[in-house]
C-alpha atoms as a PDB file:
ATOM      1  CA  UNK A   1      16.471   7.758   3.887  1.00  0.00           C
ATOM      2  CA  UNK A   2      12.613   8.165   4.526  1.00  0.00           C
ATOM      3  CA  UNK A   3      10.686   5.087   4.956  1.00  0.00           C
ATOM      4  CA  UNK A   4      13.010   2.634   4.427  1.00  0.00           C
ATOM      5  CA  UNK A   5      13.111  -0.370   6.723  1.00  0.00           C
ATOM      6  CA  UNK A   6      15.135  -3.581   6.610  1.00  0.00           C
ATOM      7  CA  UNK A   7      19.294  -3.977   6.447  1.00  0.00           C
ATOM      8  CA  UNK A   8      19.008  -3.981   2.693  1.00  0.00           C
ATOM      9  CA  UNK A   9      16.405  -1.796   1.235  1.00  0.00           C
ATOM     10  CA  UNK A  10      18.014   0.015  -1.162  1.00  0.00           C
ATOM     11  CA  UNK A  11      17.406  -3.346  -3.762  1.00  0.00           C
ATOM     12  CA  UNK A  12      13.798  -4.103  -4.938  1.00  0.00           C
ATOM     13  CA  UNK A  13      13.041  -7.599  -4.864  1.00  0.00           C
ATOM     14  CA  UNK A  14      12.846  -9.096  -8.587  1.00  0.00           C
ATOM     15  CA  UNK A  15      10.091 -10.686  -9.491  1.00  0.00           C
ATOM     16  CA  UNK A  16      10.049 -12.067 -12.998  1.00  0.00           C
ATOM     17  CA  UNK A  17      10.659  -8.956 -14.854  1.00  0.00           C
ATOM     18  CA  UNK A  18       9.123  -7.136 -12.383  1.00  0.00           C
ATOM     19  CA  UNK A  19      10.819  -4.536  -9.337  1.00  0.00           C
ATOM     20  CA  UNK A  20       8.980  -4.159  -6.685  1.00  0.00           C
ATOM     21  CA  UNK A  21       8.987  -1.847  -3.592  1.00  0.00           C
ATOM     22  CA  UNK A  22       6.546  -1.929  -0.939  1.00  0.00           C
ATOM     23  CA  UNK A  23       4.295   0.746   0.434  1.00  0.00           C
ATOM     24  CA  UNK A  24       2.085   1.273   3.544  1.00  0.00           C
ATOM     25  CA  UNK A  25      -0.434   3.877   3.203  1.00  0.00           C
ATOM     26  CA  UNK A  26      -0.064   5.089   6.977  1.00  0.00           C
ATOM     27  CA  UNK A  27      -1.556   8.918   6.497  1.00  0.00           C
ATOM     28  CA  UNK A  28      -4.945   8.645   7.436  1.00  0.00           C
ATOM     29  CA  UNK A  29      -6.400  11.256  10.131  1.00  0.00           C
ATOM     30  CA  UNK A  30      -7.958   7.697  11.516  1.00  0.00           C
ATOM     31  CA  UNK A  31     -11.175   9.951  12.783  1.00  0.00           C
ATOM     32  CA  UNK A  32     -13.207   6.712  12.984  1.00  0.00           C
ATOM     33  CA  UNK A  33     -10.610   4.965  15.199  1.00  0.00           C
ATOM     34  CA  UNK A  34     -10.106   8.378  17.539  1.00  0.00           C
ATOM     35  CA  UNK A  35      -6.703   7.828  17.509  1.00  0.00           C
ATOM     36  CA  UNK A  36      -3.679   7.156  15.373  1.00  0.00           C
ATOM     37  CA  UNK A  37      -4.196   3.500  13.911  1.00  0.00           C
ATOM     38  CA  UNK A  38      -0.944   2.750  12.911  1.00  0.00           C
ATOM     39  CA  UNK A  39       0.350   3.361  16.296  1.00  0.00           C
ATOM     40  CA  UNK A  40      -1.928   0.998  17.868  1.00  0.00           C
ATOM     41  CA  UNK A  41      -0.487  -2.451  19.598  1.00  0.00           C
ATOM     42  CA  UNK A  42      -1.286  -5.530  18.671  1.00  0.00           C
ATOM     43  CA  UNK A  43      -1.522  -7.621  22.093  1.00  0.00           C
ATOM     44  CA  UNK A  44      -0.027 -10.934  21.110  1.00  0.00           C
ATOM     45  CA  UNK A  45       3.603  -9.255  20.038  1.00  0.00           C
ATOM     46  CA  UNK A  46       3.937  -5.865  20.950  1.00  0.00           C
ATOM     47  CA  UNK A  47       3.953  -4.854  17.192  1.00  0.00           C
ATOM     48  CA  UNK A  48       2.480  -1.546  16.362  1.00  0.00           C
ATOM     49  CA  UNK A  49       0.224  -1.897  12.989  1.00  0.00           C
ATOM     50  CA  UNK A  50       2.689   0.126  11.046  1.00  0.00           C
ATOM     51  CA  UNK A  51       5.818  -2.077  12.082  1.00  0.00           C
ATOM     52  CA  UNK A  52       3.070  -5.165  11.370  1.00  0.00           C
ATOM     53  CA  UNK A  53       2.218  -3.736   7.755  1.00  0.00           C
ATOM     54  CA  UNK A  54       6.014  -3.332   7.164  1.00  0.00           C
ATOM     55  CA  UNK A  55       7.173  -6.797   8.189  1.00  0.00           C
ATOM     56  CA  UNK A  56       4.251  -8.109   6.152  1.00  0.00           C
ATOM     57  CA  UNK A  57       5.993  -6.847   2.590  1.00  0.00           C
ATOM     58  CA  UNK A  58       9.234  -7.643   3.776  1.00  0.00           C
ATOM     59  CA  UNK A  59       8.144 -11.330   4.410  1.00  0.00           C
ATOM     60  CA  UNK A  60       6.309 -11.154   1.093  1.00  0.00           C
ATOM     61  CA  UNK A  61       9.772 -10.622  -0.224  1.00  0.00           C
ATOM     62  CA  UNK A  62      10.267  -6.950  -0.758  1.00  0.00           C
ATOM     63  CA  UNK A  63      13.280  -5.765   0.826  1.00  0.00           C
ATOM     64  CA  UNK A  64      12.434  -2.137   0.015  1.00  0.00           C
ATOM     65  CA  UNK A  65       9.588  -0.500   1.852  1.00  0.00           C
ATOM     66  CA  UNK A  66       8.099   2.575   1.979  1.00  0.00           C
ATOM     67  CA  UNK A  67       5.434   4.803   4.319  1.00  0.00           C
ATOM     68  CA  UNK A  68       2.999   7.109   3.163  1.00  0.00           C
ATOM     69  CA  UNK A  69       2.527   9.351   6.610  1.00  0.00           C
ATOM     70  CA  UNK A  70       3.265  12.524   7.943  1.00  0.00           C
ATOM     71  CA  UNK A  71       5.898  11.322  10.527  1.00  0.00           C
ATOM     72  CA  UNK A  72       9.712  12.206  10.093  1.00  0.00           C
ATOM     73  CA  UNK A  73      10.681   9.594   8.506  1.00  0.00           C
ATOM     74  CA  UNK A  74       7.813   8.823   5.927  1.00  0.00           C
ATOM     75  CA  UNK A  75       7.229  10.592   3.077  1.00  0.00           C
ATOM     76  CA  UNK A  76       4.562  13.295   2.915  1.00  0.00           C
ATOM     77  CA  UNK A  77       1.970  14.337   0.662  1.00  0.00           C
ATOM     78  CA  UNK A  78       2.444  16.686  -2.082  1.00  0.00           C
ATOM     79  CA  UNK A  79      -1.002  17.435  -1.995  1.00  0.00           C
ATOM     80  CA  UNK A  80      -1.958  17.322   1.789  1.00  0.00           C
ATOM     81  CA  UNK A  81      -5.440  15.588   2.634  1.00  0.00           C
ATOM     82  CA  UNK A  82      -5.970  14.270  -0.623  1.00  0.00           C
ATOM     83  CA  UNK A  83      -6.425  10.376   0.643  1.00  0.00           C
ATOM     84  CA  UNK A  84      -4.718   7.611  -0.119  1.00  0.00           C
ATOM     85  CA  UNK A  85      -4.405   8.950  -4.220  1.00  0.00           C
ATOM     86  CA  UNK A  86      -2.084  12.020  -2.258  1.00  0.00           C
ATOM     87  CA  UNK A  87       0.170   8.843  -0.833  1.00  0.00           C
ATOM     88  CA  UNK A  88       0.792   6.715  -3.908  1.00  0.00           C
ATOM     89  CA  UNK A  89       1.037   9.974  -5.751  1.00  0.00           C
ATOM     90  CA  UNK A  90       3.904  11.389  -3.611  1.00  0.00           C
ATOM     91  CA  UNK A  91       5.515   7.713  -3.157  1.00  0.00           C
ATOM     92  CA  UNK A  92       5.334   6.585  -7.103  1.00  0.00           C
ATOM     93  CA  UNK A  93       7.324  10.608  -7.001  1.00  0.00           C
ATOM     94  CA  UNK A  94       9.885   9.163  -4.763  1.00  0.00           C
ATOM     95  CA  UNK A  95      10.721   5.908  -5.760  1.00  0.00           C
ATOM     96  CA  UNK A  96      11.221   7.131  -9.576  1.00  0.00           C
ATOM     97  CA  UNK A  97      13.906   8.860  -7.730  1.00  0.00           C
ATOM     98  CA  UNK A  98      15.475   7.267  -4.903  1.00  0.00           C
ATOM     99  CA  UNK A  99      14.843   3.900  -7.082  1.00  0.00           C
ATOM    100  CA  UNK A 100      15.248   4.300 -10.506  1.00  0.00           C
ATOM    101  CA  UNK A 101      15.573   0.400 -11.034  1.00  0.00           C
ATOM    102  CA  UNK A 102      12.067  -0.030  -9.543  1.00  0.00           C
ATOM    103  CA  UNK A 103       9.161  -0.879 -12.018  1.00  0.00           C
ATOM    104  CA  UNK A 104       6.410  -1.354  -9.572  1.00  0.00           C
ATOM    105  CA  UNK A 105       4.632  -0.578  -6.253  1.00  0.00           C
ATOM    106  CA  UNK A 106       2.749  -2.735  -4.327  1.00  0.00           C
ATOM    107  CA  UNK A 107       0.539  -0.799  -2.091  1.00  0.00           C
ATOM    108  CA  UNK A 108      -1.428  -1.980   1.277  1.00  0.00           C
ATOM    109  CA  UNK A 109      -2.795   0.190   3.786  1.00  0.00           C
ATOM    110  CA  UNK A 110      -1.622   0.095   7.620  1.00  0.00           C
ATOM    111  CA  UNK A 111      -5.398  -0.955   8.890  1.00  0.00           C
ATOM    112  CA  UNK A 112      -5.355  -4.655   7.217  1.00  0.00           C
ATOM    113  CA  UNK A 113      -3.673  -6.509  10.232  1.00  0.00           C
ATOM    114  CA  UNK A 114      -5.127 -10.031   8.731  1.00  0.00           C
ATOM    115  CA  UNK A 115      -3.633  -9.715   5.502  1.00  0.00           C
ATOM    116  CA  UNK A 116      -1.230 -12.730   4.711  1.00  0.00           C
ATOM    117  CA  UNK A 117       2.319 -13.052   2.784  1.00  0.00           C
ATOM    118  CA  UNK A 118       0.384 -15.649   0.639  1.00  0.00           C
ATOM    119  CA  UNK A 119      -2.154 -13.774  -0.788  1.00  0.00           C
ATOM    120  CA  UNK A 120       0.034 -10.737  -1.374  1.00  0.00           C
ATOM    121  CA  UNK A 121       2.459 -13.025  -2.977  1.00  0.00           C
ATOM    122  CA  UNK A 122      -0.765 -14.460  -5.154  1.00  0.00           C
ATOM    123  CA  UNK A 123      -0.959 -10.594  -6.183  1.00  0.00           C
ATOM    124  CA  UNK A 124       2.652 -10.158  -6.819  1.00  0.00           C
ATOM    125  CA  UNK A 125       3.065 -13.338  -9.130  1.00  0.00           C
ATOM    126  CA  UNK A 126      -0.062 -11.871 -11.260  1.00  0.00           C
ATOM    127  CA  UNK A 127       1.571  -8.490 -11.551  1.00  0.00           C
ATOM    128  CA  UNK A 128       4.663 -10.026 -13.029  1.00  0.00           C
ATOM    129  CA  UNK A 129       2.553  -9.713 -16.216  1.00  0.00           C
ATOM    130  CA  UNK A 130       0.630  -6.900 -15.570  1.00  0.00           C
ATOM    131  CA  UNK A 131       0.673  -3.989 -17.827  1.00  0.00           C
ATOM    132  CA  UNK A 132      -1.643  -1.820 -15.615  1.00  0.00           C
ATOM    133  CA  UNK A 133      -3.070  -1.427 -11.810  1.00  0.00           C
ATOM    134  CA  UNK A 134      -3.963  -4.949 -10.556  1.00  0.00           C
ATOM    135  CA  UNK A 135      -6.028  -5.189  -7.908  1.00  0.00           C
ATOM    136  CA  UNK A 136      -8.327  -7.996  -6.320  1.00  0.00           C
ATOM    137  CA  UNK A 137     -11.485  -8.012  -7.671  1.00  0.00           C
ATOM    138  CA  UNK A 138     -14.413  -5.708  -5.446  1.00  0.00           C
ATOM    139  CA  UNK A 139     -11.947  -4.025  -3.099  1.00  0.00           C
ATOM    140  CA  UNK A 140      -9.082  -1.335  -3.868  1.00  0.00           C
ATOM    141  CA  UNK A 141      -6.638  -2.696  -1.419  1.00  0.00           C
ATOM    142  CA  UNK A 142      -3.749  -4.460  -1.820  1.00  0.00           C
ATOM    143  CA  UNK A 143      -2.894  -3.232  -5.378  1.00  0.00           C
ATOM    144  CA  UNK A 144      -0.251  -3.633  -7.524  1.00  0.00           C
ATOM    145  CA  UNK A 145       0.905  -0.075  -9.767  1.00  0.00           C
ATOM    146  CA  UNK A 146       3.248   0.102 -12.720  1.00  0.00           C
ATOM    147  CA  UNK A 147       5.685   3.196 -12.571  1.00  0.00           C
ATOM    148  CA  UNK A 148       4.236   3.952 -15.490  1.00  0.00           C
ATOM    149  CA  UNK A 149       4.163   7.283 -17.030  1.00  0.00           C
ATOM    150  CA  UNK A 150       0.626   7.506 -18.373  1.00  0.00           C
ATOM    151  CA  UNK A 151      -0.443   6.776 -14.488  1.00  0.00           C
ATOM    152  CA  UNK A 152       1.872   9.209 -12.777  1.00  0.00           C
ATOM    153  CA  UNK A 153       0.422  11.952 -15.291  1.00  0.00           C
ATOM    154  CA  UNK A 154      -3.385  10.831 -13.878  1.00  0.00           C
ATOM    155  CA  UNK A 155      -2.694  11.169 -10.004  1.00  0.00           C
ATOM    156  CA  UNK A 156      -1.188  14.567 -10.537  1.00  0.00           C
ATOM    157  CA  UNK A 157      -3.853  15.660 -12.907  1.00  0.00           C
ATOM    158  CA  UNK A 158      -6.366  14.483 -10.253  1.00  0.00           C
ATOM    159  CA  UNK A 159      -4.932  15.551  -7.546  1.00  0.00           C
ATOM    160  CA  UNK A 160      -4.229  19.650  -9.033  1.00  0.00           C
ATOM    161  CA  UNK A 161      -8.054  18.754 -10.047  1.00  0.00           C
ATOM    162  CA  UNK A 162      -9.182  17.938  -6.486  1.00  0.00           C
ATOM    163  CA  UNK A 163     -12.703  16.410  -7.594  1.00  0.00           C
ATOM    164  CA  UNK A 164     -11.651  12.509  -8.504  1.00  0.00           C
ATOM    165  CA  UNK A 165      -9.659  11.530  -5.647  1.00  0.00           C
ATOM    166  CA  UNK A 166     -11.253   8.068  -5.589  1.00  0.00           C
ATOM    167  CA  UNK A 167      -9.261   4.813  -6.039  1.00  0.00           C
ATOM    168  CA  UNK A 168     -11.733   3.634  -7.940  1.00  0.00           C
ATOM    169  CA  UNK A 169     -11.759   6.597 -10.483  1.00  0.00           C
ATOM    170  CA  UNK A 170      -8.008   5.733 -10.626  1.00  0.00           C
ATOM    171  CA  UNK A 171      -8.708   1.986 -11.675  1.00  0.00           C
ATOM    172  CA  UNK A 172     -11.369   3.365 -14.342  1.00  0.00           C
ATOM    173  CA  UNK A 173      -9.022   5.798 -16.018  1.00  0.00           C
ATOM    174  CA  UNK A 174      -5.949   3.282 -16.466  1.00  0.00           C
ATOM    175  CA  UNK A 175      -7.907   0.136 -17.291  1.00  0.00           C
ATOM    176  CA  UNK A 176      -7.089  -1.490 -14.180  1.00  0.00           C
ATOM    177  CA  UNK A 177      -7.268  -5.045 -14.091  1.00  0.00           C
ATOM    178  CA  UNK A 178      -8.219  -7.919 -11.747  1.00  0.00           C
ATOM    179  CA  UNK A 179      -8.133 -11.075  -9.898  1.00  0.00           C
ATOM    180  CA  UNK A 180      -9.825 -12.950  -8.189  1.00  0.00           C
ATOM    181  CA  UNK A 181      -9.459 -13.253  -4.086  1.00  0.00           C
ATOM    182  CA  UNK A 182      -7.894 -16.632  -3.097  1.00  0.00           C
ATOM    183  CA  UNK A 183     -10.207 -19.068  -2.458  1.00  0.00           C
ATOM    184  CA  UNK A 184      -9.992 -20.638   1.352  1.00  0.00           C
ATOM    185  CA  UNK A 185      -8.879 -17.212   2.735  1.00  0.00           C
ATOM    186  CA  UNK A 186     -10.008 -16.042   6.151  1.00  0.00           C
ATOM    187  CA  UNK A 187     -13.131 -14.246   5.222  1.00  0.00           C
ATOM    188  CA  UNK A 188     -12.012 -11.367   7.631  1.00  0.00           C
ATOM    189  CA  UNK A 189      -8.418 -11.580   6.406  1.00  0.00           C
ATOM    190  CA  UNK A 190      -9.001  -8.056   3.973  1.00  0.00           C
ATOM    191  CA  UNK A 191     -10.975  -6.083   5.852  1.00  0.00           C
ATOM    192  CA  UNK A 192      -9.984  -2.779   6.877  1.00  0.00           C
ATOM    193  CA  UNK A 193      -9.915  -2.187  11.577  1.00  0.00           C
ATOM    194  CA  UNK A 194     -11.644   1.368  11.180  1.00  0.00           C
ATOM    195  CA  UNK A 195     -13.242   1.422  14.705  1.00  0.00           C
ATOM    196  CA  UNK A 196     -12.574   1.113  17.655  1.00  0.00           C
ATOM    197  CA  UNK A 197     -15.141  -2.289  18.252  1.00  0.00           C
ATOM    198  CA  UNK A 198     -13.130  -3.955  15.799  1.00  0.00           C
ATOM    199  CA  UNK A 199      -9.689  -3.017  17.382  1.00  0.00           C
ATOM    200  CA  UNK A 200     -11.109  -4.153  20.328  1.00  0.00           C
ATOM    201  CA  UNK A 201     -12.609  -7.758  18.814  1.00  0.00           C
ATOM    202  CA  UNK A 202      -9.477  -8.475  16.684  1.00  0.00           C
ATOM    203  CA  UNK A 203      -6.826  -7.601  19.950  1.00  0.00           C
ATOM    204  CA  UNK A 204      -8.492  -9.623  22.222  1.00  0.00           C
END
């Protein structure tokens, strides 16, 4: 089983009509950072960022979760070093597979230690009626992807391309849509811990 955390993960959570199944995008070199971020500590549990990211979807209400990374039991790239396009890319690949049921991923990255249950449940309860990538509105992560077809085909046409690796080149090409950010939120609660100052500030 590779990235699979949880007693039950074999079950997407239903959400309307919508399946979804986590994923942490944990394959970053973290060259900012100098050091592996989602093996870092958080001081006030113990929890590394990874096991943090993971428990976050879970207590969204997504009993299946995957990781992005190149550790044993994540799934790897198809197409190494190609950002986090090369992790939903090889993930959406998997969970057509191992989760045929699924009809969704919601993706988060393994550096947003702020991010809430709430507001990725506010994302989840738009996607129920999303026909494409939602996303909140100015920033690329969380999002929300449809196992859609038409998608699949424009990650591995970007990726065997190698020039449009950008998440926001992805959003252009499928018509993403989006929503607004909750209002009242934490104004730190999406950004991304990319150096070491920040690790540092937030672990205090």
């Amino acid at each position: 089983m590779v990235g699979v955390c949880g007693s039950n993960c074999s079950t997407p959570v239903t959400l309307g009509n919508t399946q979804v199944v986590g994923l942490v995008l944990a394959g970053g070199q973290s060259l900012r950072m100098g050091q592996d971020k989602s093996k870092l500590r958080l001081n006030h549990n113990g929890v590394s960022l990874l096991e943090h990211a993971k428990q976050l979807l879970q207590k969204t209400g997504l009993n299946s979760v995957l990781v992005s990374g190149s550790e044993l039991d994540q799934i790897p790239d198809i197409y190494p070093n190609s950002g986090p396009l090369g992790g939903i890319h090889a993930a959406f690949s998997y969970t057509r597979t191992n989760h045929p049921q699924a009809t969704g991923l919601m993706v988060i990255p393994v550096d947003m230690p702020n991010l809430t249950s709430d507001t990725l449940t506010t994302l989840l309860k738009a996607a129920s009626s999303a026909n494409t990538v939602l996303h909140f509105k100015d920033l690329n992560l969380p999002m929300y992807i449809p196992l859609q077809k038409n998608i699949f085909d424009y990650l591995e046409g970007a990726l065997v391309d190698g020039k449009s690796l950008s998440l926001y080149r992805l959003f252009a090409a499928v018509l993403a849509e989006t929503i607004p950010v909750p209002s009242g939120i934490n104004h730190c609660e999406l950004d991304n811990i990319n150096y070491p100052a920040q690790w540092n500030g937030l672990n205090q």
